[in-house]
Protein backbone atom coordinates (compact mmCIF):
# COMPACT_ATOMS: atom_id res chain seq x y z
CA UNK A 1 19.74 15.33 -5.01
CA UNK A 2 20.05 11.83 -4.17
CA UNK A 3 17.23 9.40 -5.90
CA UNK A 4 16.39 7.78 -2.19
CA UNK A 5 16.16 11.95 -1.32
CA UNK A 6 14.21 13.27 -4.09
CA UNK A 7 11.28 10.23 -4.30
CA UNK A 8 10.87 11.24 -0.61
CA UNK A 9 10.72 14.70 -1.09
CA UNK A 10 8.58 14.29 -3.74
CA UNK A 11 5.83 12.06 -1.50
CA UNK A 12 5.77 14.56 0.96
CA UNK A 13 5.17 17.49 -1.38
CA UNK A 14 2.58 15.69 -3.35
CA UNK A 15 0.88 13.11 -2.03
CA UNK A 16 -1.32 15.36 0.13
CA UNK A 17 -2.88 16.88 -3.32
CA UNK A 18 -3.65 12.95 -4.61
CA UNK A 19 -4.88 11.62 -1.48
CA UNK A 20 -5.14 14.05 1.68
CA UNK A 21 -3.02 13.46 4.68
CA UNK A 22 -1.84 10.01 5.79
CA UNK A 23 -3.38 8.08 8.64
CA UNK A 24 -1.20 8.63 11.83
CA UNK A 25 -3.13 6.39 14.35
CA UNK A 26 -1.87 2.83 13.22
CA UNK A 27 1.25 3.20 11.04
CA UNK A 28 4.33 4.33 13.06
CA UNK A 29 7.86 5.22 11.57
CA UNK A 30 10.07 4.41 14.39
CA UNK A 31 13.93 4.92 14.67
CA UNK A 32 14.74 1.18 13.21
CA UNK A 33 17.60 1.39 16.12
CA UNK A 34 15.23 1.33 18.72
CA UNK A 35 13.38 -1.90 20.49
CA UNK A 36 10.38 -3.19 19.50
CA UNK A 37 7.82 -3.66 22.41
CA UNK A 38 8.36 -6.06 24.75
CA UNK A 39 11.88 -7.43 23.70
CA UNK A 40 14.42 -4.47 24.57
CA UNK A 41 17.58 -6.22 23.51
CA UNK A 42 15.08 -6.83 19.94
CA UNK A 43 15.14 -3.55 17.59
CA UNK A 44 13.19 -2.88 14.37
CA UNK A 45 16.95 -2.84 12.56
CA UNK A 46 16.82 -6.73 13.72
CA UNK A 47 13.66 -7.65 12.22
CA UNK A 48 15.09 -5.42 9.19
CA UNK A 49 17.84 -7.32 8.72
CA UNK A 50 15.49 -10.85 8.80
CA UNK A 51 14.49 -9.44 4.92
CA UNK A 52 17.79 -7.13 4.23
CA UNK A 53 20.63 -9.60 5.83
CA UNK A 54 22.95 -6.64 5.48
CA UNK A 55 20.98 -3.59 6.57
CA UNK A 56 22.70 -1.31 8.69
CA UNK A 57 23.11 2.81 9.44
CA UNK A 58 25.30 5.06 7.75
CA UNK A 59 26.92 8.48 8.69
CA UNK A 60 24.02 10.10 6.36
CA UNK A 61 20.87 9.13 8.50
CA UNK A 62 19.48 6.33 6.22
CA UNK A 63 19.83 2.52 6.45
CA UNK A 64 21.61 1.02 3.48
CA UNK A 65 21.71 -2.64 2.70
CA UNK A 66 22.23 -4.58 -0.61
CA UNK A 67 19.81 -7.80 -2.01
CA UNK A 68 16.68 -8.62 0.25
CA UNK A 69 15.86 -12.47 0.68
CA UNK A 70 14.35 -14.11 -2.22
CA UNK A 71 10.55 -13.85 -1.59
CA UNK A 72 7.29 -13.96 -4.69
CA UNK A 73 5.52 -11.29 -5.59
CA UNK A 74 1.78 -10.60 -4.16
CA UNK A 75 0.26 -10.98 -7.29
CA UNK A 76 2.11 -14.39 -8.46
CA UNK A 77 5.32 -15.81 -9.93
CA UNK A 78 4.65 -13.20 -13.09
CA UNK A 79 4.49 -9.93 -11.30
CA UNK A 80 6.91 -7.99 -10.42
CA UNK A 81 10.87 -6.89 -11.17
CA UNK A 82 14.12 -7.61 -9.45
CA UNK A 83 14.89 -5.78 -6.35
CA UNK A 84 17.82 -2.95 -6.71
CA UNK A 85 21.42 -4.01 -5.90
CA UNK A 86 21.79 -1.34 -3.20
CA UNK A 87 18.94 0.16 -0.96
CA UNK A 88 18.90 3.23 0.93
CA UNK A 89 15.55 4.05 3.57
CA UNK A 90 15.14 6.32 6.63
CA UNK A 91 13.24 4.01 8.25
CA UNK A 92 9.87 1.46 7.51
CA UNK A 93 6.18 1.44 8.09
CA UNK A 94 4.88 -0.37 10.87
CA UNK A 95 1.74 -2.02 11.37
CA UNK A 96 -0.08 -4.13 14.20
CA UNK A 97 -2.74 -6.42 12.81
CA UNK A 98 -4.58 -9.15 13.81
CA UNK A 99 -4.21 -12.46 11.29
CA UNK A 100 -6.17 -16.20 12.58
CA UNK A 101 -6.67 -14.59 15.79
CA UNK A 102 -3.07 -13.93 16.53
CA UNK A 103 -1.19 -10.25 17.26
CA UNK A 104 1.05 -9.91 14.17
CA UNK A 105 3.27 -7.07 13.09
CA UNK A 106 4.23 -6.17 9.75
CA UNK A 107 6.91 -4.10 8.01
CA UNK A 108 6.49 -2.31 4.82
CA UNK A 109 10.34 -1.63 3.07
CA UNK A 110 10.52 0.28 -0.04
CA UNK A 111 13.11 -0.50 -1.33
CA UNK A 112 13.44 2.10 -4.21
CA UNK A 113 13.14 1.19 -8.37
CA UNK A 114 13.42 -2.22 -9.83
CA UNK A 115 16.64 -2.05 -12.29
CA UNK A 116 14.67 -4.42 -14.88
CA UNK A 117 10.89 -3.12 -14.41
CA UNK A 118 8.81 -0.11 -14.17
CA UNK A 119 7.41 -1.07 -11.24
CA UNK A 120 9.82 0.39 -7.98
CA UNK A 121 10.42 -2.93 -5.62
CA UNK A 122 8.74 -2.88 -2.03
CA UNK A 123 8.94 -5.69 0.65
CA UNK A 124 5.98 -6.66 3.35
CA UNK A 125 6.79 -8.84 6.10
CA UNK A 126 5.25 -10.64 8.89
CA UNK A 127 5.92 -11.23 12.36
CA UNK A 128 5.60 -13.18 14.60
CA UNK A 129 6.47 -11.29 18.05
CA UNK A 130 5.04 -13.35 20.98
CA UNK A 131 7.83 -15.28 21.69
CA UNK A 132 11.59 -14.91 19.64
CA UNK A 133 10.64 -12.47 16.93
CA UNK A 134 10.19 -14.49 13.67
CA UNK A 135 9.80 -13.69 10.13
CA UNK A 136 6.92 -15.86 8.84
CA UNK A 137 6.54 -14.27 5.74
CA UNK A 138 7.80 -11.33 2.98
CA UNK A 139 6.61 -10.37 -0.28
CA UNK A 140 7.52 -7.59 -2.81
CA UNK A 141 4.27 -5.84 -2.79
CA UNK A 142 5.29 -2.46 -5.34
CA UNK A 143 2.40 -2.50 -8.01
CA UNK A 144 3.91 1.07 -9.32
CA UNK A 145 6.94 3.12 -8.77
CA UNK A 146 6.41 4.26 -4.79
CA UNK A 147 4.27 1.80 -2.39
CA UNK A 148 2.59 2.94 1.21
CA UNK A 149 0.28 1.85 3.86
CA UNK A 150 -3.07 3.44 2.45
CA UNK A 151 -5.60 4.94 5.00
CA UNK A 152 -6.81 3.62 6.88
CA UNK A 153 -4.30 0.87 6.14
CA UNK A 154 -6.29 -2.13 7.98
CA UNK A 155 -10.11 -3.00 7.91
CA UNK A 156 -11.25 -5.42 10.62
CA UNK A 157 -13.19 -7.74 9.20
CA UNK A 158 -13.66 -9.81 12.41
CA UNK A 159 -12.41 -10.13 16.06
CA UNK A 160 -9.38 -11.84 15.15
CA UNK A 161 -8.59 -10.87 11.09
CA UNK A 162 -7.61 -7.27 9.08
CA UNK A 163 -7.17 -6.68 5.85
CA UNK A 164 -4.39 -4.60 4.96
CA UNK A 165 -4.41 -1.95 2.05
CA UNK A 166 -1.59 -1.04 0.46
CA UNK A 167 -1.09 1.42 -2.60
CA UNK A 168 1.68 2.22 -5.33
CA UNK A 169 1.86 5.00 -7.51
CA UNK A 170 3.61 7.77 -9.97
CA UNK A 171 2.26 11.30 -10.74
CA UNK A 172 3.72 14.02 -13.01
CA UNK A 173 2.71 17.52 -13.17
CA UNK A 174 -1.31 16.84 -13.69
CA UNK A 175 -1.53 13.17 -13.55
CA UNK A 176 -1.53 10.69 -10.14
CA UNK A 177 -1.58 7.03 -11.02
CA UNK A 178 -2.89 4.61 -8.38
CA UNK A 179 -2.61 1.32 -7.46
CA UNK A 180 -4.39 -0.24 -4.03
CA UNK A 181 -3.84 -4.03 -3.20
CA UNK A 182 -6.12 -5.36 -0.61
CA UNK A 183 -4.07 -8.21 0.98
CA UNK A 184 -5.02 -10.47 3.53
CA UNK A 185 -3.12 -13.14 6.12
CA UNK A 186 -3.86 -16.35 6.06
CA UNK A 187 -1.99 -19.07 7.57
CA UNK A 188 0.37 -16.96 8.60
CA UNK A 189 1.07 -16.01 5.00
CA UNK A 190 0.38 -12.91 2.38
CA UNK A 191 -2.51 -13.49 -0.04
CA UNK A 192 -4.14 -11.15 -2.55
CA UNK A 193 -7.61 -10.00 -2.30
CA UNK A 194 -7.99 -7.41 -5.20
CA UNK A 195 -6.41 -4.57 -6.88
CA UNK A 196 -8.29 -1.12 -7.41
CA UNK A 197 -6.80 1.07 -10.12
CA UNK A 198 -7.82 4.62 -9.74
CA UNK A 199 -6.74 8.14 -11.52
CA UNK A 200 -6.42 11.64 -10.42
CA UNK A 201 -5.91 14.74 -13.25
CA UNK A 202 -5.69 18.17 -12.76
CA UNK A 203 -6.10 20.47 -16.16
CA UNK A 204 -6.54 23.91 -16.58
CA UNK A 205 -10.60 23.97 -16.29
CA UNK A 206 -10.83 21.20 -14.31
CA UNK A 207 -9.73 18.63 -11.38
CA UNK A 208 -10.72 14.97 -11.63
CA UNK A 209 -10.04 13.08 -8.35
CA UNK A 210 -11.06 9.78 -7.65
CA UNK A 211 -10.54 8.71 -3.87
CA UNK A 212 -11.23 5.48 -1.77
CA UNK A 213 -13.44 4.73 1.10
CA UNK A 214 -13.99 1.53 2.76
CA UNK A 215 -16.25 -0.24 5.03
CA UNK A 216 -17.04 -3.37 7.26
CA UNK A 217 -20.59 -4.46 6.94
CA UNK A 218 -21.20 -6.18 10.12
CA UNK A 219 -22.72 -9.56 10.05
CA UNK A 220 -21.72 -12.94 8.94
CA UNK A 221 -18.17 -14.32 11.03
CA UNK A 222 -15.52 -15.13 11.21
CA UNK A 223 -15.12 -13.18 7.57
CA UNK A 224 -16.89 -10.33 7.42
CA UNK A 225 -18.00 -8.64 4.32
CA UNK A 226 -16.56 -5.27 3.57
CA UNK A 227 -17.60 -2.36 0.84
CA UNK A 228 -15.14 -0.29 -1.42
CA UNK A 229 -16.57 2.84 -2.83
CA UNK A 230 -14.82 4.85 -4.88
CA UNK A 231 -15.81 8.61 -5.10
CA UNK A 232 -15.25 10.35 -8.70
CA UNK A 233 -15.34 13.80 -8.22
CA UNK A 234 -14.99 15.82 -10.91
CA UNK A 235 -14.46 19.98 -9.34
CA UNK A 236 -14.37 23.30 -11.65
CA UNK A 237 -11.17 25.27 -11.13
CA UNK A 238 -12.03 28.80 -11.37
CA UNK A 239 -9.77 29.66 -14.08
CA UNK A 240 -10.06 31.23 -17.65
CA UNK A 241 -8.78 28.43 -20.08
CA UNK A 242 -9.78 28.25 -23.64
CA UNK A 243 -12.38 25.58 -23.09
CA UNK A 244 -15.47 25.38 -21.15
CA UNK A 245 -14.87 24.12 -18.18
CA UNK A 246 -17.69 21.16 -17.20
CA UNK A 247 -20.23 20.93 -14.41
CA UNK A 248 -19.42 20.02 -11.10
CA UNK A 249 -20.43 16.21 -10.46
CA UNK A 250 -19.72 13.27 -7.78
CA UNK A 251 -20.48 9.78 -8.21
CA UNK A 252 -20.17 6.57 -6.57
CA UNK A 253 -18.49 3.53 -7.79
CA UNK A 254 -19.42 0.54 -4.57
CA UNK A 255 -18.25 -2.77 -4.84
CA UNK A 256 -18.91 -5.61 -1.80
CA UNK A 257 -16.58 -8.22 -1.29
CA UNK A 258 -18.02 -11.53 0.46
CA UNK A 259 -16.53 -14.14 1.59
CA UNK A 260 -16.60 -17.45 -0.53
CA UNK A 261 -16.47 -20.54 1.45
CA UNK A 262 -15.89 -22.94 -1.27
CA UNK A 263 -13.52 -20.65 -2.87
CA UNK A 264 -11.85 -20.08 0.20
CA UNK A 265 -11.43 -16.29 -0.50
CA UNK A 266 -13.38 -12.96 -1.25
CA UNK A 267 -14.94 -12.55 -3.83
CA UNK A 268 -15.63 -9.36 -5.44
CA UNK A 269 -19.68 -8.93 -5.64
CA UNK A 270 -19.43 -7.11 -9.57
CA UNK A 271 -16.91 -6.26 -11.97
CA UNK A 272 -17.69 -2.05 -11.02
CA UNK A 273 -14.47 -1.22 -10.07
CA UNK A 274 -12.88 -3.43 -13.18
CA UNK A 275 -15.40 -1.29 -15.48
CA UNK A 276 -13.65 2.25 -13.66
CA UNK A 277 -10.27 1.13 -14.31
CA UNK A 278 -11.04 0.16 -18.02
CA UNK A 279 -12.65 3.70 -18.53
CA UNK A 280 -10.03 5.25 -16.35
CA UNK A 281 -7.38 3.73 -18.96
CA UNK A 282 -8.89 5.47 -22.30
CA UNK A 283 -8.04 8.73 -20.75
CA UNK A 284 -4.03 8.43 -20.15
């Protein structure tokens, strides 16, 4: 099976065990052939082509294309690997969100495994669609081997801003690593918020799954605050293994990010969720 075939096959086969199913009511996968909305002689190949200059069908179905433009990675001039020299995608993830009060769109392209990192190597872009469709900004946003949208993939945090999430991960038999950027537009331009590192792990006695909620909290503007909780579950499996299996248990890890005004940025409220990913480390 083909590489581009057999990541895809395996994100449809097992991301529903890590995570539950995916968010329909935001992200769309359209045909990249057809027209975006409101510019018919515009397609989604065209705006493609703005971060893959070379993108184009092939008899097989997918969209191959060589080098995307030169763009940074999310989390600075240190993250990050090289993008592959060839790239092959049945389509993108698309996303309408508001940035500074403006209708945006963005693009989420991944672009398959870096050939000098562990990391795999997936592009976000923005743009700008209310007059000639412009690219105002890309970035390689692949934290881990596969990258998404993450439900609910946006979180108003006023009448004119969203933060996106994003996530990258791997998994093997009884292990899901996770990775969740929380990005934000400002300026017409990709900025990090935070990363939340979480772990899933299936053995024979026992499942451990730790999953992601988030939150508005309603008040101050134009920057609302917002709450990320994540739940730690830990569930009995029923079976006879050699070891006791332990109790059933849920808890709540809640972190509140505010908005700093002489920082210019959120700011997490407490160093929780650093504290989970530190513990969550000890058991790989």
């Amino acid at each position: 099976m083909k590489p581009t075939l057999l990541r895809l096959a395996l994100a449809l086969v097992l991301l529903p065990w890590l995570w539950g199913p995916a968010s329909a009511e935001d992200v769309g996968f359209p045909d990249l052939g057809s027209a975006i909305p409101g510019h018919k002689d515009v397609t989604y190949l065209d705006l493609g082509k703005m971060v893959i200059p070379d993108l184009a069908p092939n008899a097989d179905g997918f969209y191959h294309g060589t080098l995307p433009i030169e763009m940074r990675h999310i989390e600075g001039p240190d993250g990050g690997g090289s993008p592959p020299e060839t790239s092959s995608l049945p389509n993108a993830a698309v996303l309408l969100i508001k940035a500074g009060g403006k209708d945006r769109l963005t693009m989420l392209f991944d672009l398959g495994d870096s050939p000098d990192s562990a990391e795999g190597y997936a592009v976000l872009a923005l743009y700008d669609l209310t007059g000639k469709p412009t690219l105002l900004d890309a970035v390689n946003v692949a934290v881990d081997r596969s990258t998404y949208f993450r439900e609910p993939n946006k979180l108003s945090v006023g009448a004119g801003d969203d933060v996106l999430i994003t996530m990258s991960t791997h998994f093997n038999s009884s292990q899901g690593y996770v990775i969740t950027p929380l990005i934000m537009v400002r300026n017409d331009k990709f900025e990090l918020i935070d990363m939340i590192y979480t772990f899933d792990e299936r053995l024979c006695t026992y499942s451990r799954k730790q999953d992601i909620a988030f939150r508005t909290i309603p008040g101050s503007q134009p920057h609302a605050a917002f709450k990320v909780t994540v739940i730690d579950a830990t569930i009995p499996s029923g079976d006879s293994c050699d070891d006791a299996p332990p109790k059933a248990s849920s808890k709540d890890i809640s972190v509140i990010y505010r908005w700093n005004k002489k920082a210019s940025r959120y700011v997490a409220g407490s160093n929780a969720l650093k504290r989970l990913s530190a513990e969550n480390e000890k058991r790989f």
